[in-house]
Protein backbone atom coordinates (compact mmCIF):
# COMPACT_ATOMS: atom_id res chain seq x y z
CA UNK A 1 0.00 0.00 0.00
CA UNK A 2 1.29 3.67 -0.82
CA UNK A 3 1.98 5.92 1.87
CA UNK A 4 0.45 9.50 1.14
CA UNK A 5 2.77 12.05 0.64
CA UNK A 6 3.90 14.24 3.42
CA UNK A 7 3.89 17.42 3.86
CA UNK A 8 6.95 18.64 2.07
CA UNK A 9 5.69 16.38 -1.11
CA UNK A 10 2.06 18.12 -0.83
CA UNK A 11 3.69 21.62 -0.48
CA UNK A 12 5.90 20.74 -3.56
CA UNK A 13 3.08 19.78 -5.69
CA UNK A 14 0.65 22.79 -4.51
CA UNK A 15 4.05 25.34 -5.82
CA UNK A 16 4.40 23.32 -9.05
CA UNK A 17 0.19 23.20 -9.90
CA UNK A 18 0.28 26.88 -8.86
CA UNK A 19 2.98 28.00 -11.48
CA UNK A 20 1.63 25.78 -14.01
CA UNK A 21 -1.99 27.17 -13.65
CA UNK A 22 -0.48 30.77 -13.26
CA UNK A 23 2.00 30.23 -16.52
CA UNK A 24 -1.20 28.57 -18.87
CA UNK A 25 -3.70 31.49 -17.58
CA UNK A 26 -0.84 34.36 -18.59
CA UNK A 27 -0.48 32.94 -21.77
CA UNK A 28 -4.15 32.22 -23.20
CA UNK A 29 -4.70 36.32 -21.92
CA UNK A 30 -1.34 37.79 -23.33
CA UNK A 31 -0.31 34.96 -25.79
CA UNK A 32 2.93 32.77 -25.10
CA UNK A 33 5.86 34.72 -27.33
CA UNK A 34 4.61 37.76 -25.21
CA UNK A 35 5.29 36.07 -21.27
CA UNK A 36 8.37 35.10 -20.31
CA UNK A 37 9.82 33.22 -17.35
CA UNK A 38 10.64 36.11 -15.66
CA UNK A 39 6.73 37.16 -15.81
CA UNK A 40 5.58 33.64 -14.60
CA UNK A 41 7.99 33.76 -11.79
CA UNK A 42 6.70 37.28 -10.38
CA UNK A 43 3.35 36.18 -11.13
CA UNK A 44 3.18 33.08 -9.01
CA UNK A 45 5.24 34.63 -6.49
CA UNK A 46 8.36 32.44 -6.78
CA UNK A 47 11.67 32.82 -7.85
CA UNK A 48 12.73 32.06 -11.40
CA UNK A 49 14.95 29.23 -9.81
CA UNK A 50 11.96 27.62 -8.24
CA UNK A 51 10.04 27.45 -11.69
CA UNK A 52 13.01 25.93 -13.09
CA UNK A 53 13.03 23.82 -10.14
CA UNK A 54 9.86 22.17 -11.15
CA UNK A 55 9.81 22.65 -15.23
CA UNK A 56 13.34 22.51 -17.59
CA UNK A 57 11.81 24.71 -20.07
CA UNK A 58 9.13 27.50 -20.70
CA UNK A 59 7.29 24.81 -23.05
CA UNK A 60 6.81 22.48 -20.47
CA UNK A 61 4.90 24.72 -17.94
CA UNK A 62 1.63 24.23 -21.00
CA UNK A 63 2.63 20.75 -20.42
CA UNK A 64 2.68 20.34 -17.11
CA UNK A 65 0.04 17.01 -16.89
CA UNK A 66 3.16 15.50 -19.37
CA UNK A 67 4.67 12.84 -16.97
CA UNK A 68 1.00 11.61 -15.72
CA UNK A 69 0.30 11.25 -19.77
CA UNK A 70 3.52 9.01 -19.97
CA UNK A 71 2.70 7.11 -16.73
CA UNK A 72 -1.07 6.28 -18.15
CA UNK A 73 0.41 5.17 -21.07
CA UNK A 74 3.00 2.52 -19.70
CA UNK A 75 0.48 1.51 -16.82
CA UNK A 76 -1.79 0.69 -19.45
CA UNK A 77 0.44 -1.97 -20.36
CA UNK A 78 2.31 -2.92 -17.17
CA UNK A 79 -1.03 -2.72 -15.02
CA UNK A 80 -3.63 -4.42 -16.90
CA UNK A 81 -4.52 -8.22 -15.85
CA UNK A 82 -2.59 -10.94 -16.60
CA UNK A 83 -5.22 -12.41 -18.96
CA UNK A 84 -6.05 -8.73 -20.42
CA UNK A 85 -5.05 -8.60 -24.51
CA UNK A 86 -2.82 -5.15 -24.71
CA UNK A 87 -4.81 -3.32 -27.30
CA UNK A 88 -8.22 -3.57 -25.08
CA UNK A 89 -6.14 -1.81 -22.38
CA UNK A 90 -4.56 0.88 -24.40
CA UNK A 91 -7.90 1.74 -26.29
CA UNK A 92 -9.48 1.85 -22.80
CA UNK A 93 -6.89 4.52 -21.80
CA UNK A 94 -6.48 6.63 -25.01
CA UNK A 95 -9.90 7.06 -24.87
CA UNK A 96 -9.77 8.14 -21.51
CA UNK A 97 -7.45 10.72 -22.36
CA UNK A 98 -8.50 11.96 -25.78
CA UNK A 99 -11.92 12.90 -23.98
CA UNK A 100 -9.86 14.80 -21.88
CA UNK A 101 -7.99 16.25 -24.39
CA UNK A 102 -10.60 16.89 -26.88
CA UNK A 103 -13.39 18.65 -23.69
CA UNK A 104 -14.46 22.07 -24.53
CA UNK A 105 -12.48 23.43 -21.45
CA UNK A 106 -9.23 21.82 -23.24
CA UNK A 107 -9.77 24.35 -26.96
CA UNK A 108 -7.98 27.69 -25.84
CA UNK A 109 -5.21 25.55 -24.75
CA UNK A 110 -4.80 23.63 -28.41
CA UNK A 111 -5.25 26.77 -30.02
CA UNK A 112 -2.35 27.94 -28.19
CA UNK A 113 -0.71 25.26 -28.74
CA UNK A 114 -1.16 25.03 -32.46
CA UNK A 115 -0.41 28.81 -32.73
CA UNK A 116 2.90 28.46 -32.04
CA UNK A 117 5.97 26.48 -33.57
CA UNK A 118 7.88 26.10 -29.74
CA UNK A 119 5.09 24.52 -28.53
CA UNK A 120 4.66 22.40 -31.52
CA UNK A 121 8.25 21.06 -31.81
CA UNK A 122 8.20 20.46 -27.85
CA UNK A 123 4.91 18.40 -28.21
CA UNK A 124 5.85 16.71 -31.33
CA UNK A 125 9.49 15.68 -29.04
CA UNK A 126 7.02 14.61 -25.87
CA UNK A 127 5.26 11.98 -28.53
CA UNK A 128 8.43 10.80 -29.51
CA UNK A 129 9.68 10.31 -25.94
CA UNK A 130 5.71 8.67 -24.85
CA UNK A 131 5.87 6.14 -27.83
CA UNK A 132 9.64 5.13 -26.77
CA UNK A 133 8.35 4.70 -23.36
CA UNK A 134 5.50 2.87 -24.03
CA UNK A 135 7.72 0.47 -26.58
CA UNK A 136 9.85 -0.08 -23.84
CA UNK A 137 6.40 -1.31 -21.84
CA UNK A 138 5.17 -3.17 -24.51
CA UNK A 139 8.67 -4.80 -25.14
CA UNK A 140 9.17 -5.38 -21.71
CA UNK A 141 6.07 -7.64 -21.14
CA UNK A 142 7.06 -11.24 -20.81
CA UNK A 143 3.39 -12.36 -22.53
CA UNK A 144 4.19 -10.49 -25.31
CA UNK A 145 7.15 -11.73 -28.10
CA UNK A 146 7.00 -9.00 -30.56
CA UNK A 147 10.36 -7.48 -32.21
CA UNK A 148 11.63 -4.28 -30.55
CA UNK A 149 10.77 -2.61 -34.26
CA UNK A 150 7.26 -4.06 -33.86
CA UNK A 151 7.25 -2.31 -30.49
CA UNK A 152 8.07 0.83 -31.52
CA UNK A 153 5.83 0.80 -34.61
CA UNK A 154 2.77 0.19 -32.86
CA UNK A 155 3.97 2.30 -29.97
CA UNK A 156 4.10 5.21 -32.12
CA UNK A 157 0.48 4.95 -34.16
CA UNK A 158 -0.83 4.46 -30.39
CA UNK A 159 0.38 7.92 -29.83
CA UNK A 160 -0.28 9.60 -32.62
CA UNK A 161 -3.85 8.22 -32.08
CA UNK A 162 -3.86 11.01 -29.29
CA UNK A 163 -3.93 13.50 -32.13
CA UNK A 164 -5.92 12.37 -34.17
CA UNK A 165 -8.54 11.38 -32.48
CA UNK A 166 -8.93 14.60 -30.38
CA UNK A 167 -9.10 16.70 -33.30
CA UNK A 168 -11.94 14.64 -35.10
CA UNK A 169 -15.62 15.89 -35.39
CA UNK A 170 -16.69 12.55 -33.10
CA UNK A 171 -13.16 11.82 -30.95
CA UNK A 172 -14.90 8.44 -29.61
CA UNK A 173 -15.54 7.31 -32.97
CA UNK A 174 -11.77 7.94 -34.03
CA UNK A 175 -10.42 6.26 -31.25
CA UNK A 176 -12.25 3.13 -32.61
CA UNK A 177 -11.65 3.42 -35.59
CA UNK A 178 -7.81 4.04 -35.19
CA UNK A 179 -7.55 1.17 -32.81
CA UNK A 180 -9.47 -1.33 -35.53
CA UNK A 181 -6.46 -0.71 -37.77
CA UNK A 182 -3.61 -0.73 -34.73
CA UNK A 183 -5.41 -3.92 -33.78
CA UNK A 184 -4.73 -5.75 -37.18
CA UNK A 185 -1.52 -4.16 -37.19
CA UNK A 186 -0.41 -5.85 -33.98
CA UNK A 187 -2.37 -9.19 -35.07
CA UNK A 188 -0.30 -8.82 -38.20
CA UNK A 189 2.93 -9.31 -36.18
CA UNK A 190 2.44 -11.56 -33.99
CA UNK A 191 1.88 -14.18 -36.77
């Protein structure tokens, strides 16, 4: 059983969620090229070494949920049943998260996003790094006896199902019909 966290843990995580929600709220009003670091910082009432302290680079304070995205993605894999098939378990959790992705609430943030090339190029690099991860899951699995290229191949459309899926008109419907052709995909090599 997990512990919860103490107190210096819970403070930690209040100061990061508090300069991530003050960073994403400055830059839907004033646009991201226009705040900087410096701006954040004063704004959230910490010092620039704190924010760094929490977040390597100004990109990754609009991604702050980018770790717990990761996390989903490999415990979809390393968390499901014994007797659970892989691509029930990932569908079940890209859904999940493209419904997330693709709320209402979640549009000012993707037109940020989409409106500028840093953000872009740092999200396009996150995918990359998720569908490594999740290869490394998938390869990792003693049940399964794919190739590390098959691995990597189907990590990769499982991520860039993500995308797609949350910018469809119906994001459910993608999802399932992405997954259809992931699913023969994966039958495909394990023949």
């Amino acid at each position: 059983m997990t512990e919860p966290p103490g107190r210096r843990e819970r403070k930690k995580a209040a100061t990061r969620q508090k300069i991530a929600e003050t960073a994403l709220r400055l830059f839907l009003e004033r646009g991201y090229d226009a705040v900087g670091i410096r701006d954040v910082a004063a704004e959230a009432d910490v010092a620039v070494t704190t924010l760094f302290s929490h977040f390597a680079a100004k990109e990754a304070l609009v991604f702050e949920q980018d770790h717990d995205f990761e996390q989903r993605l490999t415990g979809a894999v390393t968390g499901r049943a014994p007797d659970e098939p892989l691509m029930p378990a990932l569908r079940r959790e890209m859904q999940v998260m493209v419904r997330h992705c693709a709320a209402d609430s979640a549009a000012p943030i993707w037109r940020l996003i989409d409106g500028s090339p840093a953000l872009r190029a740092y999200e396009e690099s996150m995918r990359l790094r998720h569908a490594e991860s999740l290869a490394a899951a998938i390869a990792a699995d003693p049940g399964l006896s794919q190739s590390m290229t098959a691995c990597r191949t189907i990590a990769r459309f499982v991520v860039d199902a993500h995308a797609l899926a949350r910018e469809a008109d119906d994001p459910d419907a993608a999802v399932a019909e992405i997954f259809a052709m992931i699913e023969a995909a994966w039958e495909i090599t394990g023949r």
